[in-house]
Protein backbone atom coordinates (compact mmCIF):
# COMPACT_ATOMS: atom_id res chain seq x y z
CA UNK A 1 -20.29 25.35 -21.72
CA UNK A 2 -21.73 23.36 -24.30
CA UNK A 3 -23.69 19.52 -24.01
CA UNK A 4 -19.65 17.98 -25.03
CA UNK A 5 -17.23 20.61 -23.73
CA UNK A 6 -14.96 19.64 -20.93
CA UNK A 7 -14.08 22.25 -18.50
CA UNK A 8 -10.20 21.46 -16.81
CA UNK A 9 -10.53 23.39 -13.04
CA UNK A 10 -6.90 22.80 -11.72
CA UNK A 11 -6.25 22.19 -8.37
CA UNK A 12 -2.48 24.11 -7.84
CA UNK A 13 -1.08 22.50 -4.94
CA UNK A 14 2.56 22.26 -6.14
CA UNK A 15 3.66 19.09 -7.06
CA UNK A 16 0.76 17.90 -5.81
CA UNK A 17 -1.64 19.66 -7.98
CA UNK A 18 -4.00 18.09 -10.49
CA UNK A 19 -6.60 18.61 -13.16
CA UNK A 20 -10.35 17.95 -12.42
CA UNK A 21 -12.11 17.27 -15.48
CA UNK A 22 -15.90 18.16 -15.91
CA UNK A 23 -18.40 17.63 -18.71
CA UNK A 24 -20.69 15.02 -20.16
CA UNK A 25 -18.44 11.99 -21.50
CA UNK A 26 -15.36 13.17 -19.79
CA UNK A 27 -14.76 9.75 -18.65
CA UNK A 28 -12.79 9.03 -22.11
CA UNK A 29 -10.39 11.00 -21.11
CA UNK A 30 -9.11 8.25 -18.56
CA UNK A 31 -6.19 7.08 -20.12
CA UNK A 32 -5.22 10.40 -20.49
CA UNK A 33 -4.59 11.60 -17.21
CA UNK A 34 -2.79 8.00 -15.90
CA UNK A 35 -0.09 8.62 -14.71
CA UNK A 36 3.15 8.39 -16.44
CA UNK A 37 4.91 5.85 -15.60
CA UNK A 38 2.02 3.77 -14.48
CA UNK A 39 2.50 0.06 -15.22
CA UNK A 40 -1.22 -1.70 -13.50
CA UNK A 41 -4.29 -0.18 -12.69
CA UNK A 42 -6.51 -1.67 -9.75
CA UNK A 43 -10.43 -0.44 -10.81
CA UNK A 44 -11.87 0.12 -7.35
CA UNK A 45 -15.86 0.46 -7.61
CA UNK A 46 -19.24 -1.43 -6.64
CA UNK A 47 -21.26 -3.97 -8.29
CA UNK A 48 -24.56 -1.60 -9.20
CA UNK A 49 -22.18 1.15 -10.14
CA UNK A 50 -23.21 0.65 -14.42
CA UNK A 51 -20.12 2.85 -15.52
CA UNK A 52 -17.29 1.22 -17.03
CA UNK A 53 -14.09 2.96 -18.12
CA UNK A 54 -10.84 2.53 -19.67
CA UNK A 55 -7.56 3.14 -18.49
CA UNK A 56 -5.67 2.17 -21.40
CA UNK A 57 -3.42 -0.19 -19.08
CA UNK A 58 -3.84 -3.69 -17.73
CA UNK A 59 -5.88 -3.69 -14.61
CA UNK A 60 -7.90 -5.75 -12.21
CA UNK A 61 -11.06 -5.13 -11.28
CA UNK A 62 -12.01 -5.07 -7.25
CA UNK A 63 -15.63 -4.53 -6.00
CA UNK A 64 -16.72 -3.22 -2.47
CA UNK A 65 -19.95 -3.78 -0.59
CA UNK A 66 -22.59 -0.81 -1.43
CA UNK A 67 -23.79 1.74 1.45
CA UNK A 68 -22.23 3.64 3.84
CA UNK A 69 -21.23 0.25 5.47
CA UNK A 70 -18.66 -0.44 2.77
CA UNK A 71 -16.67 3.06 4.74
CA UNK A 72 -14.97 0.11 6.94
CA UNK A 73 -11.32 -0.61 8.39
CA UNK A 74 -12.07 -4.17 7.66
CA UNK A 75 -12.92 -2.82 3.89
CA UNK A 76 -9.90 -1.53 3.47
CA UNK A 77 -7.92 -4.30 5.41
CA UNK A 78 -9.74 -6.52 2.12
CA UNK A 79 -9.08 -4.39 -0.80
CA UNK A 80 -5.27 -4.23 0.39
CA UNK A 81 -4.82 -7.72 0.55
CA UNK A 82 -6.42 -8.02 -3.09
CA UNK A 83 -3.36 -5.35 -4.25
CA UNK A 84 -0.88 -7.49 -2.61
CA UNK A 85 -1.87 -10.48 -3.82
CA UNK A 86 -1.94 -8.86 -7.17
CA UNK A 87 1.46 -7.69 -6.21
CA UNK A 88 0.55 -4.32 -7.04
CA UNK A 89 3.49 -1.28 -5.64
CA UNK A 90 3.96 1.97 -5.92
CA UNK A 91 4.19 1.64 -9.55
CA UNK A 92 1.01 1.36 -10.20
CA UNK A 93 -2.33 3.32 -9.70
CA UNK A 94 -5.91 3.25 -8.26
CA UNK A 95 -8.66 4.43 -9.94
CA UNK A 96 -12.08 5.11 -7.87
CA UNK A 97 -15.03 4.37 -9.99
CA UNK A 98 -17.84 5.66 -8.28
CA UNK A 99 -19.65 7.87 -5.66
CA UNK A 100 -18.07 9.00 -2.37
CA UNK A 101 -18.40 6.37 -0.76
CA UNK A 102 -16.33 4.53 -3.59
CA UNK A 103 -13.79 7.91 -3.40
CA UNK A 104 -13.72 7.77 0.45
CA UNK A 105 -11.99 3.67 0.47
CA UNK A 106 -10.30 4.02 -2.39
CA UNK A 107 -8.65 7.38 -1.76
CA UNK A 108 -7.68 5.90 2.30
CA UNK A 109 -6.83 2.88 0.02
CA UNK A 110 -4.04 4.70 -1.67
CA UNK A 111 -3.11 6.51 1.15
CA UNK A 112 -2.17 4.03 3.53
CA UNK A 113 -1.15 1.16 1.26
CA UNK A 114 2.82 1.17 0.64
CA UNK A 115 2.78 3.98 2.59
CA UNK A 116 1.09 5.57 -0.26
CA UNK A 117 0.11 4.76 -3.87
CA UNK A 118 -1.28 7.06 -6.83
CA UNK A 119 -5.39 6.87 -7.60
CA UNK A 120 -7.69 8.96 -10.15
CA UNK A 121 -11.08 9.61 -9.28
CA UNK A 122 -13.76 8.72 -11.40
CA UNK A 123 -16.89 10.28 -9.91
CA UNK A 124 -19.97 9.36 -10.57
CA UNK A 125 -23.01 10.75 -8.49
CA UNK A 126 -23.59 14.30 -8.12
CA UNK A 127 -22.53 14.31 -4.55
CA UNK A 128 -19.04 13.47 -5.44
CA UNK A 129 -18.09 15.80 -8.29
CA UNK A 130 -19.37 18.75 -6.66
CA UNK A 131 -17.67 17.70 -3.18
CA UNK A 132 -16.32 14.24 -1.97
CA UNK A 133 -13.93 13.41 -4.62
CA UNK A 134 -12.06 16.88 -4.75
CA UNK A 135 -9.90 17.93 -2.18
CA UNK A 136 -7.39 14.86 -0.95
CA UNK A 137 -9.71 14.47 2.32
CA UNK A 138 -9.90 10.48 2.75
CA UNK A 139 -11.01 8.38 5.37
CA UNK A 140 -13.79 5.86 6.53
CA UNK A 141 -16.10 5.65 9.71
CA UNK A 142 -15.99 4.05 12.83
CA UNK A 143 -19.05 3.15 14.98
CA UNK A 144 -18.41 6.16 16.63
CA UNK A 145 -18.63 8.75 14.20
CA UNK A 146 -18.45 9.44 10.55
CA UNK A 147 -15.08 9.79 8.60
CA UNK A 148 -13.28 9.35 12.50
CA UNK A 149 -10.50 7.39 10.63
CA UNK A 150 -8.74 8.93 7.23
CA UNK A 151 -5.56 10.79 5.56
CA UNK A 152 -5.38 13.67 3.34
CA UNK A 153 -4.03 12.10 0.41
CA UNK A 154 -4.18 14.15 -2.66
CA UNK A 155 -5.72 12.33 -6.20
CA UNK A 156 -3.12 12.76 -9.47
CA UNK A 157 -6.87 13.39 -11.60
CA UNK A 158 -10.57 13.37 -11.14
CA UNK A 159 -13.25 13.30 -13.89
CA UNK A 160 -16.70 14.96 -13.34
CA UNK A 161 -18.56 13.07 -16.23
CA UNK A 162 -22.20 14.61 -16.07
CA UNK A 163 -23.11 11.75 -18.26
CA UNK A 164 -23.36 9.59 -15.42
CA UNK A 165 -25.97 11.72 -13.30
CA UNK A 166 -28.58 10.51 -16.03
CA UNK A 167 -29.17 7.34 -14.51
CA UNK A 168 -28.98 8.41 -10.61
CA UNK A 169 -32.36 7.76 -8.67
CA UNK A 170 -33.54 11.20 -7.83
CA UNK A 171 -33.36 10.64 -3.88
CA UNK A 172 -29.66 9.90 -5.30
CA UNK A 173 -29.15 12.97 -7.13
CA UNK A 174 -30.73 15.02 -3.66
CA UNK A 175 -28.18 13.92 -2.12
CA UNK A 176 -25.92 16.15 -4.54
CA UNK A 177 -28.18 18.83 -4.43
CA UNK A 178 -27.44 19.12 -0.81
CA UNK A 179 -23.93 19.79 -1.10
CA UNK A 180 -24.55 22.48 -3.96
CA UNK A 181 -27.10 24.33 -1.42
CA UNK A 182 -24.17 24.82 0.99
CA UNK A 183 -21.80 26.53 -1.70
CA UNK A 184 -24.34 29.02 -2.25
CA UNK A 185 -23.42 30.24 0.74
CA UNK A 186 -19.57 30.08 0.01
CA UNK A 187 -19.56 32.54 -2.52
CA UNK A 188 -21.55 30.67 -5.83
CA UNK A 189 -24.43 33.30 -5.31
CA UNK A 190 -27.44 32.13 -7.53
CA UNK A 191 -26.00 28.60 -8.83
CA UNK A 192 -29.53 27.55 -9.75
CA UNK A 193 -29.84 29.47 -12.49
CA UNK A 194 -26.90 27.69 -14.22
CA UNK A 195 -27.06 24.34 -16.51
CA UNK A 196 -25.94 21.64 -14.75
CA UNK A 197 -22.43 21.45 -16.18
CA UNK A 198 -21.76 24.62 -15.46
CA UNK A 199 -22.90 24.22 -11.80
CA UNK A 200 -20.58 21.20 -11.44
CA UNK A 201 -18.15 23.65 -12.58
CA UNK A 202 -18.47 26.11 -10.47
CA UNK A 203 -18.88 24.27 -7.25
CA UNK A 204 -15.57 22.50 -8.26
CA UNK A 205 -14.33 26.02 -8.48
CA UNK A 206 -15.02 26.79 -5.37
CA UNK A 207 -13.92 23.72 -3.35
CA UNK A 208 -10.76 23.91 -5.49
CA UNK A 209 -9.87 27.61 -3.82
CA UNK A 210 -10.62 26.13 -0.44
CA UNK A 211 -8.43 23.25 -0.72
CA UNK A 212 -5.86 25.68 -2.39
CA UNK A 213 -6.04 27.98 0.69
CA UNK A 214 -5.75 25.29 3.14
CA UNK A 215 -5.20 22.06 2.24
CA UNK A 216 -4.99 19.78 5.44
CA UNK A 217 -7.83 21.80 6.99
CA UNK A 218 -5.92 24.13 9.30
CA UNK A 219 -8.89 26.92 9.37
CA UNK A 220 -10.42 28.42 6.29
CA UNK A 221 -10.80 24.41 4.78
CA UNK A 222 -13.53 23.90 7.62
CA UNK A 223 -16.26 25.92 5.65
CA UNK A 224 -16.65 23.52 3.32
CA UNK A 225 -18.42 21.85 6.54
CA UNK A 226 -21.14 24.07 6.48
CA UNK A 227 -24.53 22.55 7.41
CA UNK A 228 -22.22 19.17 8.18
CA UNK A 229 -22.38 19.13 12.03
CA UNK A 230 -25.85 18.75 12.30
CA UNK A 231 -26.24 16.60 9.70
CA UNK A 232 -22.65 14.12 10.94
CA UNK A 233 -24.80 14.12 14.55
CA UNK A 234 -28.22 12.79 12.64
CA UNK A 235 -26.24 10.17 10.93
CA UNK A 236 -24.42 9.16 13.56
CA UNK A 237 -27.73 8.84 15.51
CA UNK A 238 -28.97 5.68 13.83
CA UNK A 239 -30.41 5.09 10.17
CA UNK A 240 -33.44 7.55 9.04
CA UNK A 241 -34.50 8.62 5.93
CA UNK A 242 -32.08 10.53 4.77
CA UNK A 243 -29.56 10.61 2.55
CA UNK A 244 -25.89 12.78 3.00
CA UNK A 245 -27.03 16.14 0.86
CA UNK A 246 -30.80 16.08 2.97
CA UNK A 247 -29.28 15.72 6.09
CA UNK A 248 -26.23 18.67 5.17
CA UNK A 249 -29.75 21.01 3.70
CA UNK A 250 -30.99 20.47 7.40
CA UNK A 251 -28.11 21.35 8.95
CA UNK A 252 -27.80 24.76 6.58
CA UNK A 253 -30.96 25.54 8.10
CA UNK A 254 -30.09 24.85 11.52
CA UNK A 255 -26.71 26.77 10.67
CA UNK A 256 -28.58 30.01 9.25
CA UNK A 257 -30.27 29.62 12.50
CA UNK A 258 -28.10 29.61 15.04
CA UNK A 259 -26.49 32.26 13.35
CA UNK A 260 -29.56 34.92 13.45
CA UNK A 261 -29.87 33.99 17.15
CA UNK A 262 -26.01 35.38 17.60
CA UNK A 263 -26.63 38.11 15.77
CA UNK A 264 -24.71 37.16 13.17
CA UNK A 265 -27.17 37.61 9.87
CA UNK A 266 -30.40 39.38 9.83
CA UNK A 267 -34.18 37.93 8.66
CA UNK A 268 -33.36 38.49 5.43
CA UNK A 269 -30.57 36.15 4.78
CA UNK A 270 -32.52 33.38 7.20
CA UNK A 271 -35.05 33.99 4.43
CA UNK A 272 -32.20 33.48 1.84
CA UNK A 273 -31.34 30.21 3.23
CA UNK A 274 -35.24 28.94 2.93
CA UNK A 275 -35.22 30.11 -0.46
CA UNK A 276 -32.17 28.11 -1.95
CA UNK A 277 -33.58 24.74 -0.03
CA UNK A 278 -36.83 25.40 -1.35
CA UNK A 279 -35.72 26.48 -4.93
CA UNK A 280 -34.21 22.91 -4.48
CA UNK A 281 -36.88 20.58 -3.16
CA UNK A 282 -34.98 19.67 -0.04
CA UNK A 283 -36.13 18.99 3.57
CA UNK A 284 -35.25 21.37 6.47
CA UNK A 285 -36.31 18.83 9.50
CA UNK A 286 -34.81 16.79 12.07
CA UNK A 287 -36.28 13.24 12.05
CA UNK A 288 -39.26 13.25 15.10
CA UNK A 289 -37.27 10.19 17.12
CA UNK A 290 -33.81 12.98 17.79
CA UNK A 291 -34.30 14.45 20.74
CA UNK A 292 -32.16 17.74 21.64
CA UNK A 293 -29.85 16.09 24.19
CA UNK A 294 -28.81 13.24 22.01
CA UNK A 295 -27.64 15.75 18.79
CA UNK A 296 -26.02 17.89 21.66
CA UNK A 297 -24.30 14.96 22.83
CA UNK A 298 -23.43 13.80 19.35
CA UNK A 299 -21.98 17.75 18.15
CA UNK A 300 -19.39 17.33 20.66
CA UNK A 301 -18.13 14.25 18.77
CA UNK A 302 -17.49 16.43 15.72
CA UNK A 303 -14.03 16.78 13.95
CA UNK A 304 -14.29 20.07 14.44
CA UNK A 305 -14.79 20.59 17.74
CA UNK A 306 -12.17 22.26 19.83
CA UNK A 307 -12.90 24.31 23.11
CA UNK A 308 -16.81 23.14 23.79
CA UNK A 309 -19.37 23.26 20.41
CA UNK A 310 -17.71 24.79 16.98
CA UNK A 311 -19.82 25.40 14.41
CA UNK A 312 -19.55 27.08 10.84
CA UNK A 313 -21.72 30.04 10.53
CA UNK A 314 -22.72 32.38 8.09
CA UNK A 315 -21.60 36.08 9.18
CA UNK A 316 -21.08 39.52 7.76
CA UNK A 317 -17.97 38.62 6.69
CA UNK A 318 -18.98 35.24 5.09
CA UNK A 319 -19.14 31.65 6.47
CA UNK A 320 -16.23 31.11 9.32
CA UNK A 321 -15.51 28.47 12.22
CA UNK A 322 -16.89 29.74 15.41
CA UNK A 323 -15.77 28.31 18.55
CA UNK A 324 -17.51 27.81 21.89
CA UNK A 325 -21.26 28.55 21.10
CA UNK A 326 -23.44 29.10 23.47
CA UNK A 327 -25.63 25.81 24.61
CA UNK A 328 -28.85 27.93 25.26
CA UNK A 329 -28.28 29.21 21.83
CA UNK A 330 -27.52 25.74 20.38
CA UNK A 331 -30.77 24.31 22.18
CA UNK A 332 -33.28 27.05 21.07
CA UNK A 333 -32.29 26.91 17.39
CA UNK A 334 -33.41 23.60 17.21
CA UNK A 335 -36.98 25.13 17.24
CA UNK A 336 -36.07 26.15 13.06
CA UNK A 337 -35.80 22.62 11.98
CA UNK A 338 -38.71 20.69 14.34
């Protein structure tokens, strides 16, 4: 891939399919993939988001608050009654200008308003071309949990422009990093020795089979949660710091873990998992204040949990749900990341 290509990964879900574009300036290729048909577009992004793009249509602009606090009901109770006071329907589109937090609202957005409006992604941090903005999973938080409240609501288009990773903060472009650790694991083998385009690429590759094979999340869709359960328990906990991709690294560990101790991979793949978050710079500890009790108490809160603690694991046969792990085991594998 070279420094102006633009790789198309399609995402065949039937009518519901769509191409996700990736490469440096692939933003211009907006207008392109609107819609047909479309008559408005509603821009949905933040105020220090510097990107602007062009969707060849009239639109509006509408700005939501930054941080993780902006992944509100009330958030998306606001942005609604901007569309209908715009008088926007179900002939016209959303387009999500931003990171996944920005993809998150505005793909719920779409979702849930006339019962369900078209939006393009435009992603613009790391974290959401390689995971958050493919895949149709949608939803905000409550103060209960992360991502408690959502819809799988598929996008008609996203664009991967790797242009806009040059001006991420580096703790911001960690948090990307994180998510690319875990596909290592899902069959990407030694991603680090790609360019970054072509490790965009590939990750987007290998979400897009996921979501292919199971699109609402119905089994093989939960490994793309790998690392996630003890990182959703350390961000439910209260606010360290840590952002998304640091907090999914520590949970790989604790995942690689927790495997060994069930027998489930041997030293040398433990060793494997050390590497890739080393190769990468990123941290593989719990912060001090978590005690073991509290993340227990916060893993049985998880999505995924369905007859006592389910966690993905890495295994012989690859990374798989697996239900009902043992609490002693659970306990003693926090030793890994202390």
């Amino acid at each position: 891939m070279t420094a102006r290509s633009i790789a198309t990964i399609t995402v065949d879900l039937g009518d519901r399919g769509y191409p996700v574009l990736v490469g440096h300036g692939a933003r211009v290729e907006l207008a392109a993939v609107i819609p047909d048909g479309t008559r408005r577009v509603a821009i949905i992004t933040q105020a220090g988001i510097p990107w602007t793009v062009d969707p060849g249509l009239e639109s509006i602009r509408i700005e939501i608050p930054d941080g993780e606090l902006a992944k509100s009901l009330t958030v998306v109770e606001d942005v609604c009654r901007q569309l209908a006071v715009a008088g926007f329907t179900r002939l016209d589109t959303i387009v999500a200008v931003g990171g996944g937090v920005v993809t998150d609202v505005a793909g719920f957005v779409a979702a849930v308003y006339h019962r369900g409006i078209r939006f393009v992604s435009v992603s613009t941090t790391l974290l959401g071309q390689v995971d958050a903005a493919i895949g149709g999973k949608t939803g905000v938080n409550l103060v209960e949990g992360k991502n408690l409240v959502g819809a799988f609501w598929q996008p008609s288009a996203v664009i991967c422009d790797t242009e806009t990773l040059e001006s991420l903060p580096p703790r911001e472009f960690q948090c990307g990093v994180g998510e690319i650790a875990k596909y290592h694991f899902l069959g990407g083998g030694h991603l680090d020795e790609l360019s970054l385009d072509e490790r965009v690429a590939a990750c987007v590759k290998i979400k897009a089979d996921v979501v292919m094979a199971d699109e609402r999340e119905g089994g093989k869709r939960a490994v793309l949660n790998y690392g996630h359960t003890l990182a959703h328990a350390i961000e439910t906990a209260g606010e360290y710091d840590l952002r998304h991709g640091e907090a999914v690294a520590i949970g790989i560990r604790y995942a690689a873990e927790v495997a060994h101790r069930l027998g489930r991979i041997d030293a040398d793949r433990v060793a494997e998992h050390e590497r890739v978050l080393s190769a990468y710079a990123l941290p593989s500890k719990v912060p001090d204040e978590l005690t073991d009790d509290e993340l227990l108490a916060l893993f049985a809160r998880d999505k995924k949990a369905i007859d006592g603690v389910t966690l993905v694991l890495d295994g012989p046969g690859g990374v798989e749900t697996v239900v009902g792990v043992d609490p002693a085991v659970l306990v003693g594998s926090f030793e890994a990341v202390r």
